[in-house]
N, C-alpha and C. Protein backbone atom coordinates (compact mmCIF):
# COMPACT_ATOMS: atom_id res chain seq x y z
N UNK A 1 4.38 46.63 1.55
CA UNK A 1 3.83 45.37 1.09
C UNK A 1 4.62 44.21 1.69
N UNK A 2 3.69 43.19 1.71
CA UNK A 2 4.34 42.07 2.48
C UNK A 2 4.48 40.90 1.82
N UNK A 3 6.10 40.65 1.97
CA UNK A 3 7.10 39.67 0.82
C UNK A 3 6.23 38.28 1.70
N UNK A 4 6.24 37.45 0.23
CA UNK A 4 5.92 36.20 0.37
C UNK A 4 6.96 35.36 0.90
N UNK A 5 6.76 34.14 1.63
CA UNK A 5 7.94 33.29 2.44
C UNK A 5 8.11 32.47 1.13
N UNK A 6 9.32 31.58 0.53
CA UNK A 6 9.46 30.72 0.07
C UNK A 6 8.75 29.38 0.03
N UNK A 7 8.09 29.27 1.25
CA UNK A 7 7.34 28.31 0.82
C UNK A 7 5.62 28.48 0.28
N UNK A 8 5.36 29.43 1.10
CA UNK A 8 4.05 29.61 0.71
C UNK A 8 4.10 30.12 -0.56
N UNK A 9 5.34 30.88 -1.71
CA UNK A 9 5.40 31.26 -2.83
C UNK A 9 5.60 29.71 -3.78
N UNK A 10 5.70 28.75 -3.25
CA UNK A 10 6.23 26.97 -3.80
C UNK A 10 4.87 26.90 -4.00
N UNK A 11 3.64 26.58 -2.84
CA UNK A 11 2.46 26.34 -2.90
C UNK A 11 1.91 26.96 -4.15
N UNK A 12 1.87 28.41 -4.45
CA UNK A 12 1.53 29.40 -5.24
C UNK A 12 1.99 28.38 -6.49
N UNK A 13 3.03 28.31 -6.68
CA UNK A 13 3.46 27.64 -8.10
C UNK A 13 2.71 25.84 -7.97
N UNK A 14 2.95 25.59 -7.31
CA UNK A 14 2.03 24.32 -7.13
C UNK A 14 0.78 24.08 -7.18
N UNK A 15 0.08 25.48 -6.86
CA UNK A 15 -1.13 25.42 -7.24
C UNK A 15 -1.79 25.77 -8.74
N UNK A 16 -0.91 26.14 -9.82
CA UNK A 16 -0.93 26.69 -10.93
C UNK A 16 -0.61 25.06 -11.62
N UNK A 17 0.52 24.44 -10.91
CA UNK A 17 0.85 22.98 -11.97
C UNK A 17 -0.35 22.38 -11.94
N UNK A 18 -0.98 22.16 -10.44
CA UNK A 18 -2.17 21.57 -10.27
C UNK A 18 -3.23 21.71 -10.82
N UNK A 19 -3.47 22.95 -11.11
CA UNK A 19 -4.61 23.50 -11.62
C UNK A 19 -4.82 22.68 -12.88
N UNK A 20 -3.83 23.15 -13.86
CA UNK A 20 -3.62 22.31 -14.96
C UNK A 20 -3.88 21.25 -15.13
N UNK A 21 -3.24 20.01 -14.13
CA UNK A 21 -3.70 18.96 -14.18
C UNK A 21 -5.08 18.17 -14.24
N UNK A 22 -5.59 19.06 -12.92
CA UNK A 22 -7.22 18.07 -12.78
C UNK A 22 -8.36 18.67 -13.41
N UNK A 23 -8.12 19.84 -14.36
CA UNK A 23 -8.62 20.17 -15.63
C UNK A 23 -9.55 19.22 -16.59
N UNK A 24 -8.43 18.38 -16.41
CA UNK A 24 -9.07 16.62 -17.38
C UNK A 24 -9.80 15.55 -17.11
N UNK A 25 -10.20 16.15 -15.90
CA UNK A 25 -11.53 15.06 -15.57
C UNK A 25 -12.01 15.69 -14.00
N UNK A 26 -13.58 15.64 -13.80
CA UNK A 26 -14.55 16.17 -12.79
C UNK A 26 -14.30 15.07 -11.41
N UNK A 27 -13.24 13.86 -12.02
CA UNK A 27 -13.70 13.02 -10.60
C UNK A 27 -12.68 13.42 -9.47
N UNK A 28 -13.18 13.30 -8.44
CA UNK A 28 -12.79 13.81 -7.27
C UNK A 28 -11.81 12.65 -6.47
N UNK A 29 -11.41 11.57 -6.65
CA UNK A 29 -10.47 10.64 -6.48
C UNK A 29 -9.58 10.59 -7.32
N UNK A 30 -9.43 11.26 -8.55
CA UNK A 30 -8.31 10.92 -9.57
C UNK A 30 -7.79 12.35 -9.34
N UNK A 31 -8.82 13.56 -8.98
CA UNK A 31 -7.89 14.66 -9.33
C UNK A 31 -7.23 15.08 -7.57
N UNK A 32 -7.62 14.12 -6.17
CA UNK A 32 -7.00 14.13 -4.97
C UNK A 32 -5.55 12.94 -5.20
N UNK A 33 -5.59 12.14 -5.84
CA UNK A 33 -4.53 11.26 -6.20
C UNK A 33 -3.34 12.28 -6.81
N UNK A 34 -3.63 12.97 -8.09
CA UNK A 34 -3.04 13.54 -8.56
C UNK A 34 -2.15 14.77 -8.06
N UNK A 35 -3.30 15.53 -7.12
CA UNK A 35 -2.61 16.47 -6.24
C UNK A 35 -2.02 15.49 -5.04
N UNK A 36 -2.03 14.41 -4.31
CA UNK A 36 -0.43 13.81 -3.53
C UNK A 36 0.44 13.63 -4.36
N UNK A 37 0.52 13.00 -5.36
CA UNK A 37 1.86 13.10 -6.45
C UNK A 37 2.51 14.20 -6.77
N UNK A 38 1.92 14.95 -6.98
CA UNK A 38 2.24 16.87 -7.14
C UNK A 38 2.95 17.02 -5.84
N UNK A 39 2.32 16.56 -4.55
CA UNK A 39 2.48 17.64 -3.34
C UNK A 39 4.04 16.74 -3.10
N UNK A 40 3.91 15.28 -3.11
CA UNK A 40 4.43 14.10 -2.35
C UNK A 40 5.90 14.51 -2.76
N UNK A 41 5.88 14.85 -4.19
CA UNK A 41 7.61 14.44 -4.88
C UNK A 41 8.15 16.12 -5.12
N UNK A 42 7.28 17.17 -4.83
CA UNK A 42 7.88 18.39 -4.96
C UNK A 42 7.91 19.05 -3.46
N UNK A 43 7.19 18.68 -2.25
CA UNK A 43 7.45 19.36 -0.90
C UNK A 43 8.45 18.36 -0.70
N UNK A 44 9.89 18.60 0.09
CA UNK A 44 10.77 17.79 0.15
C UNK A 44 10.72 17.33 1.64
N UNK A 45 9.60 17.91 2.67
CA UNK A 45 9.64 17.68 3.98
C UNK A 45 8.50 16.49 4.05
N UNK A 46 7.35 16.40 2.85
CA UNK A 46 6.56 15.45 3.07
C UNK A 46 6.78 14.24 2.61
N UNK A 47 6.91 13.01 3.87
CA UNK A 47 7.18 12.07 3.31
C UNK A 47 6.10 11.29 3.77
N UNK A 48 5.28 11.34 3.95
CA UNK A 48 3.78 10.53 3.57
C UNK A 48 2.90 11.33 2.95
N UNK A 49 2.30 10.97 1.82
CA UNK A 49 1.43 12.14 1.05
C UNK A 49 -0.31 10.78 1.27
N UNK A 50 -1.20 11.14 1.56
CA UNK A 50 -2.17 10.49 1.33
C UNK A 50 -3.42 10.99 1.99
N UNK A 51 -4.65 10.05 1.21
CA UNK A 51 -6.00 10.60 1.24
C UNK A 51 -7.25 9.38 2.44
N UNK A 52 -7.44 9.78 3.48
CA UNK A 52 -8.33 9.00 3.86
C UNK A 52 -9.70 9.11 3.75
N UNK A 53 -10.79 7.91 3.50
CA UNK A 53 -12.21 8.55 2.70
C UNK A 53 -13.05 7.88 4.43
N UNK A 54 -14.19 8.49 4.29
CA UNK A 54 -14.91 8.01 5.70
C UNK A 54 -16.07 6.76 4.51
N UNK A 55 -16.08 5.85 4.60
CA UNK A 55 -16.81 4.68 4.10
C UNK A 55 -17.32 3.83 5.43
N UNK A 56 -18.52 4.12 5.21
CA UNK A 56 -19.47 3.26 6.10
C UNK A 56 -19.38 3.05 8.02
N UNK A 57 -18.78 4.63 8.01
CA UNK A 57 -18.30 4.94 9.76
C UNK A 57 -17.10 4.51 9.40
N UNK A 58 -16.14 3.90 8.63
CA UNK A 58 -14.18 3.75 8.96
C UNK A 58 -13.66 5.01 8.18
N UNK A 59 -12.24 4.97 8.49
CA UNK A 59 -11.60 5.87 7.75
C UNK A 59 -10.70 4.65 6.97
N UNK A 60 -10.96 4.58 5.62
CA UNK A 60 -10.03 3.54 4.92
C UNK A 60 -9.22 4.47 3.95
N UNK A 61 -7.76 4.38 3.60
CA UNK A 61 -7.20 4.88 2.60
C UNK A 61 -7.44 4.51 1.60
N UNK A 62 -7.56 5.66 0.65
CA UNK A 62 -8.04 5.96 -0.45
C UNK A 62 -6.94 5.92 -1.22
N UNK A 63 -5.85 6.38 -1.30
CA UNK A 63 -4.51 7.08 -2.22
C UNK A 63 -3.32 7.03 -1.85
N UNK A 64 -2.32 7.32 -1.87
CA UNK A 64 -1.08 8.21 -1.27
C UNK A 64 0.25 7.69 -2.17
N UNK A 65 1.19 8.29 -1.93
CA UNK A 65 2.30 8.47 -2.25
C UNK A 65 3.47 8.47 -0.54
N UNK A 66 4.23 7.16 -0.65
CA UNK A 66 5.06 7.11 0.45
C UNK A 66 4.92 5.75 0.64
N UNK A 67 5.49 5.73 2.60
CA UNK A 67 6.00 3.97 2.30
C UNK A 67 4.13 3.38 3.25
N UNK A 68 4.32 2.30 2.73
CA UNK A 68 2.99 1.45 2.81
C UNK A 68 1.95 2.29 4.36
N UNK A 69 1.09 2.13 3.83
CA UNK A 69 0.07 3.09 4.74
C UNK A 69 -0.74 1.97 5.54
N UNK A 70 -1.48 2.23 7.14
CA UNK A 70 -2.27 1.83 7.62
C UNK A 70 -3.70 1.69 6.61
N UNK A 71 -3.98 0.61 6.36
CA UNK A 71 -5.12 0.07 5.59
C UNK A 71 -6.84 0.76 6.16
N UNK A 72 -6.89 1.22 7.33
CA UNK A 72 -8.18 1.32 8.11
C UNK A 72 -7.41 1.94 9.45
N UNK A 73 -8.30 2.99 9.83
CA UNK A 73 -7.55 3.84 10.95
C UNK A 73 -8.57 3.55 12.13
N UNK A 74 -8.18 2.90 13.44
CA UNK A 74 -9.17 2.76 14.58
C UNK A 74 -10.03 3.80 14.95
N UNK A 75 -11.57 3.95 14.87
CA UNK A 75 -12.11 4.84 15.29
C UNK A 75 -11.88 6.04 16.03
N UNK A 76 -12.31 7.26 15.79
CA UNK A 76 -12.02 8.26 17.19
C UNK A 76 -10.87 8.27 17.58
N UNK A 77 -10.12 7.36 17.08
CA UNK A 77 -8.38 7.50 17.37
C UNK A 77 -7.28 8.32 16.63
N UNK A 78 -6.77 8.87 17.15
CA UNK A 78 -5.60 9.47 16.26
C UNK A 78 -5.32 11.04 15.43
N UNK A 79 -4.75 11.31 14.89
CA UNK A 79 -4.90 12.91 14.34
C UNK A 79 -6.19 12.78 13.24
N UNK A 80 -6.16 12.00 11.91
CA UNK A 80 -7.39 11.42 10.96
C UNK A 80 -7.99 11.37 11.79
N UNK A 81 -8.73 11.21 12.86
CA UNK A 81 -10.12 11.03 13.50
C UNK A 81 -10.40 12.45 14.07
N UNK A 82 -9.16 12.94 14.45
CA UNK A 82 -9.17 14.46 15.12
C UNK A 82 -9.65 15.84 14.45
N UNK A 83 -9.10 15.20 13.00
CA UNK A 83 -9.73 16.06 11.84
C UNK A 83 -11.12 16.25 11.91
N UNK A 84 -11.09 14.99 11.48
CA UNK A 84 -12.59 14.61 11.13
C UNK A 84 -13.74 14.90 11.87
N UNK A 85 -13.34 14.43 13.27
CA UNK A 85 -14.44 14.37 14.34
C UNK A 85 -14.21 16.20 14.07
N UNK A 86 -13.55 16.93 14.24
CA UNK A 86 -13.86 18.24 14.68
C UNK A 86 -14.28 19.26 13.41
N UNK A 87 -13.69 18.86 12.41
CA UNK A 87 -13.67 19.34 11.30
C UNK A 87 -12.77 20.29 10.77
N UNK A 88 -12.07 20.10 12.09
CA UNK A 88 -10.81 21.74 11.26
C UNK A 88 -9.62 20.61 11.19
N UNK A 89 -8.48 21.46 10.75
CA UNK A 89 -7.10 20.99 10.44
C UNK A 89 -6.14 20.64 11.51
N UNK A 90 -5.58 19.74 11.59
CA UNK A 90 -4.83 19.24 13.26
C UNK A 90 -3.32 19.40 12.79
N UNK A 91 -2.70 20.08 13.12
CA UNK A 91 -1.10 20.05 13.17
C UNK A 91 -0.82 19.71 14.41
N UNK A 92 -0.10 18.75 14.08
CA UNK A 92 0.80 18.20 15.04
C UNK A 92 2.38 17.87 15.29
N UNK A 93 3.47 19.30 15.87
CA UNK A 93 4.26 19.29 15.71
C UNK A 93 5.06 17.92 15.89
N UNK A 94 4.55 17.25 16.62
CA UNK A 94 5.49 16.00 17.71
C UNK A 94 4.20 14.83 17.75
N UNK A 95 4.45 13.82 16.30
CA UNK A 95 3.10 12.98 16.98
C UNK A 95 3.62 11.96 18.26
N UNK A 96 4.43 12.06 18.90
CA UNK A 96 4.96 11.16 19.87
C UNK A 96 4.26 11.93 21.55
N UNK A 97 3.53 13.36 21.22
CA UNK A 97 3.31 13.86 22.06
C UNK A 97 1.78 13.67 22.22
N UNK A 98 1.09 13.13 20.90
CA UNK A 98 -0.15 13.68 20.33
C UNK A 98 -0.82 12.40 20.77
N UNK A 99 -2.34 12.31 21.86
CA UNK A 99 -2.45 11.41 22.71
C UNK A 99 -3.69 10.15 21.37
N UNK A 100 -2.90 8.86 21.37
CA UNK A 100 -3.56 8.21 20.63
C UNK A 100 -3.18 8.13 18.89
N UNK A 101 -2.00 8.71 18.84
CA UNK A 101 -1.39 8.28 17.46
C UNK A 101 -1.43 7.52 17.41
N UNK A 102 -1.86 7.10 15.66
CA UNK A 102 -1.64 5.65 15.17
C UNK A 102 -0.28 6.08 14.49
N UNK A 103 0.43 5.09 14.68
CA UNK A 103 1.91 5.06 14.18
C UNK A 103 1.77 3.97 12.83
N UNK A 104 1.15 4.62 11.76
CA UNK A 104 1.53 3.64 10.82
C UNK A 104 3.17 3.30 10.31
N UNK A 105 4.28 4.45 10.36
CA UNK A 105 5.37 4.34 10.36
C UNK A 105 5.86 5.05 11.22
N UNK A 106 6.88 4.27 11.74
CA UNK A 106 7.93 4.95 12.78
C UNK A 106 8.35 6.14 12.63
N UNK A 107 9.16 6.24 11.38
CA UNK A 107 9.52 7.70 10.77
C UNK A 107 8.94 8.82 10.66
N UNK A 108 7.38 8.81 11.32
CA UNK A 108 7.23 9.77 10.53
C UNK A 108 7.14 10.71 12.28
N UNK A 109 7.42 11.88 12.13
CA UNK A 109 7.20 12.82 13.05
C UNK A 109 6.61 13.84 13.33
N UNK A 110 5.87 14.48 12.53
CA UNK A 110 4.89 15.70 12.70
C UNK A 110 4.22 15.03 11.51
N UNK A 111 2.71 15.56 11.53
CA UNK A 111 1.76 15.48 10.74
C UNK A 111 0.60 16.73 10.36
N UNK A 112 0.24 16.94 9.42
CA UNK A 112 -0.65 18.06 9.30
C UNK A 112 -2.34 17.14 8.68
N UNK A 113 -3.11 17.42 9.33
CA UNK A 113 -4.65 16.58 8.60
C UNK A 113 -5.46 17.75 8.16
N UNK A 114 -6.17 17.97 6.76
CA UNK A 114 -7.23 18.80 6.60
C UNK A 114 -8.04 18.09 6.23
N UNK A 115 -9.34 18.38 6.70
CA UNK A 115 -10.57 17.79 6.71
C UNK A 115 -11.04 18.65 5.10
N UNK A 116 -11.76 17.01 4.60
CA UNK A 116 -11.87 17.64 2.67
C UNK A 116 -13.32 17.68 2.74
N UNK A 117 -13.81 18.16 2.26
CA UNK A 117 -15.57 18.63 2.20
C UNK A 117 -16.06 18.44 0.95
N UNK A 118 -17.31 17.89 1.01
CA UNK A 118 -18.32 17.73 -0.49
C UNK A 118 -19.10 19.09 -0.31
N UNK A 119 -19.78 19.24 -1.67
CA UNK A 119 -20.20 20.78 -2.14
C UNK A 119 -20.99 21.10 -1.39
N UNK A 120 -21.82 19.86 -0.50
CA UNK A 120 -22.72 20.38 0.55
C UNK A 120 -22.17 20.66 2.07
N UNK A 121 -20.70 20.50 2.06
CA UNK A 121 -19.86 20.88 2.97
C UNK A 121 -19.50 19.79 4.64
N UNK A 122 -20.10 18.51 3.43
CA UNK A 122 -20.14 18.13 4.83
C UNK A 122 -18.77 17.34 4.66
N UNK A 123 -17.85 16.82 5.52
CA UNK A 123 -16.65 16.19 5.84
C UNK A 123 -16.59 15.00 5.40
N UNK A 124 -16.50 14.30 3.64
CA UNK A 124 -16.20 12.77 3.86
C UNK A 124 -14.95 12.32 3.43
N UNK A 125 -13.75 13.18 4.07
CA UNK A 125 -12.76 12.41 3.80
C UNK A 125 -11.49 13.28 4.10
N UNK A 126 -10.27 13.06 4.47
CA UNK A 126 -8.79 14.04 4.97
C UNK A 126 -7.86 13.88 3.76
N UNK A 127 -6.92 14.84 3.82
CA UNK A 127 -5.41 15.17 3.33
C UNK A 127 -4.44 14.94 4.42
N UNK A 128 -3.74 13.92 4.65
CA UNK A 128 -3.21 13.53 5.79
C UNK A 128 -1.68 13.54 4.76
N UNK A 129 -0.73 14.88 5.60
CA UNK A 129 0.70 14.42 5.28
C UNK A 129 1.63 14.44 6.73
N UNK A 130 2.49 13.43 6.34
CA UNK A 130 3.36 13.30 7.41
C UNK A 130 4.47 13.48 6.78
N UNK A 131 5.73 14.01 7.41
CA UNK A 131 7.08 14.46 7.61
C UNK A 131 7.90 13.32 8.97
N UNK A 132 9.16 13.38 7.92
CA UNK A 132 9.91 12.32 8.96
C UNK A 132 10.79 13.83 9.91
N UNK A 133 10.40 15.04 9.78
CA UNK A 133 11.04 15.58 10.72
C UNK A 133 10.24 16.41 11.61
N UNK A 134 11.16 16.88 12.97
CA UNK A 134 9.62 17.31 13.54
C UNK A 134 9.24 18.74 13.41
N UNK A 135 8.37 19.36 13.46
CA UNK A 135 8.03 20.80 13.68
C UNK A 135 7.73 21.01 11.94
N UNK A 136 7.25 20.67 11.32
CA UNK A 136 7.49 20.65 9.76
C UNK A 136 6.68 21.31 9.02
N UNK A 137 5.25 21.48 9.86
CA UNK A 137 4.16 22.15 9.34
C UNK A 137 3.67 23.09 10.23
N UNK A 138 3.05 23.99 9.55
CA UNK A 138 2.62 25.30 10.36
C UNK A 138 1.46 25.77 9.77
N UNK A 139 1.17 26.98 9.94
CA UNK A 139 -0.51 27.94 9.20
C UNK A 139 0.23 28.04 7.54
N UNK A 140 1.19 28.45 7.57
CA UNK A 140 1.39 28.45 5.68
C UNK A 140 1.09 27.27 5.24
N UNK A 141 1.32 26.07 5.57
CA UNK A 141 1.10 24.76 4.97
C UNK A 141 -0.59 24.53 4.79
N UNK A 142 -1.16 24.94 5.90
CA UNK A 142 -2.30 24.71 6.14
C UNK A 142 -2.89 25.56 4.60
N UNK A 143 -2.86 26.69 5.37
CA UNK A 143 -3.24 28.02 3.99
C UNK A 143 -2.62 27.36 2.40
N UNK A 144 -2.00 26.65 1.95
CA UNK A 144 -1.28 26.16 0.43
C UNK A 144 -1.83 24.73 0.56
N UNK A 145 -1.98 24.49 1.68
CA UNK A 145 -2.90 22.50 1.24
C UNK A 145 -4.69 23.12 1.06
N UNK A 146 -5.07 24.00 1.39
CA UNK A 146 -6.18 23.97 1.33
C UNK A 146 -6.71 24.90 0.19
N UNK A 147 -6.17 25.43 -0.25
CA UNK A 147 -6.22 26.31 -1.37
C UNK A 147 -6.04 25.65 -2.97
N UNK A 148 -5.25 24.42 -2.37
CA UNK A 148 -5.26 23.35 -3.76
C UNK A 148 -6.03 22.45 -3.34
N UNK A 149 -6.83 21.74 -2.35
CA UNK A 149 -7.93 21.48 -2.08
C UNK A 149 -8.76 21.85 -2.86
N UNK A 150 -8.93 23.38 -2.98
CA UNK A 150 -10.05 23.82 -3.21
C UNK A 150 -10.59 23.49 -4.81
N UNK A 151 -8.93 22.95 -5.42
CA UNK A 151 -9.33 23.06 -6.79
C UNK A 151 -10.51 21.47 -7.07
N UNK A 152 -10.35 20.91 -5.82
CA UNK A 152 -11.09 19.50 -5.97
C UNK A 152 -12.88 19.93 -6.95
N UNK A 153 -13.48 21.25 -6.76
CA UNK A 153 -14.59 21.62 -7.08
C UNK A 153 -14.62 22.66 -8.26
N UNK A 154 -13.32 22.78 -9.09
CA UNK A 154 -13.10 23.94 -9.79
C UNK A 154 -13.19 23.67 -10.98
């Protein structure tokens, strides 16, 4: 049998606090708020926790936890657009490598985006965390952000 890594066993427990939480109400902005606060102050590598929504063709932030966020993300630009436009999850070990970052903060250095889906599956909106260090996210992160995602419909 195959031992769980420490972090993906963190997620596991994170997804049980979470669960709990968005229990108390069906809306889907209070219980994505709730899970960055969860994720933001207990993963110690994420230091931007936040939610971008697609409103009227922009990507405008919705949420987050961290230091002041880009208000509206330039079209087709950037990892949030990379998500989105493709629909899968963009890790990006090195955004200094990653062509067309928006640098809302200097600090931050790798980023992970999952594209969030309504029940009819279509894409209106990301889980965008950034880390001030680089190489920070990988497939376990991916696999434990999207699995508490999932509780957005539960």
């Amino acid at each position: 049998m195959e031992t769980q890594s420490a972090k993906a066993a963190k997620y596991d427990r994170l997804y049980e606090q979470i669960k709990t939480y968005v229990q108390t109400t069906p809306d889907i902005w209070a219980r994505l708020a709730t899970m960055e606060a969860v994720l933001h102050h207990k993963m110690q590598t994420f230091f931007w926790t936040g939610v971008y929504a697609l409103v009227d063709g922009e990507l405008i932030v919705r949420s987050y936890q961290g230091p002041v966020a880009c208000q509206k993300l330039r079209a087709h630009t950037g990892v949030c657009w990379a998500a989105i436009d493709s629909g899968e999850t963009v890790i990006v070990p090195d955004v200094e490598q990653f062509p067309g970052h928006i640098a809302c903060d200097s600090r931050s250095k790798s980023e992970i985006v999952i594209p969030i889906r309504n029940r009819e599956g279509q894409v209106f909106a990301c889980l965008d965390v950034d880390s001030d260090k680089p190489g920070a996210f990988d497939a376990e992160d991916e696999a434990g952000l999207k699995k508490i995602l999932a509780l957005l419909y539960s």
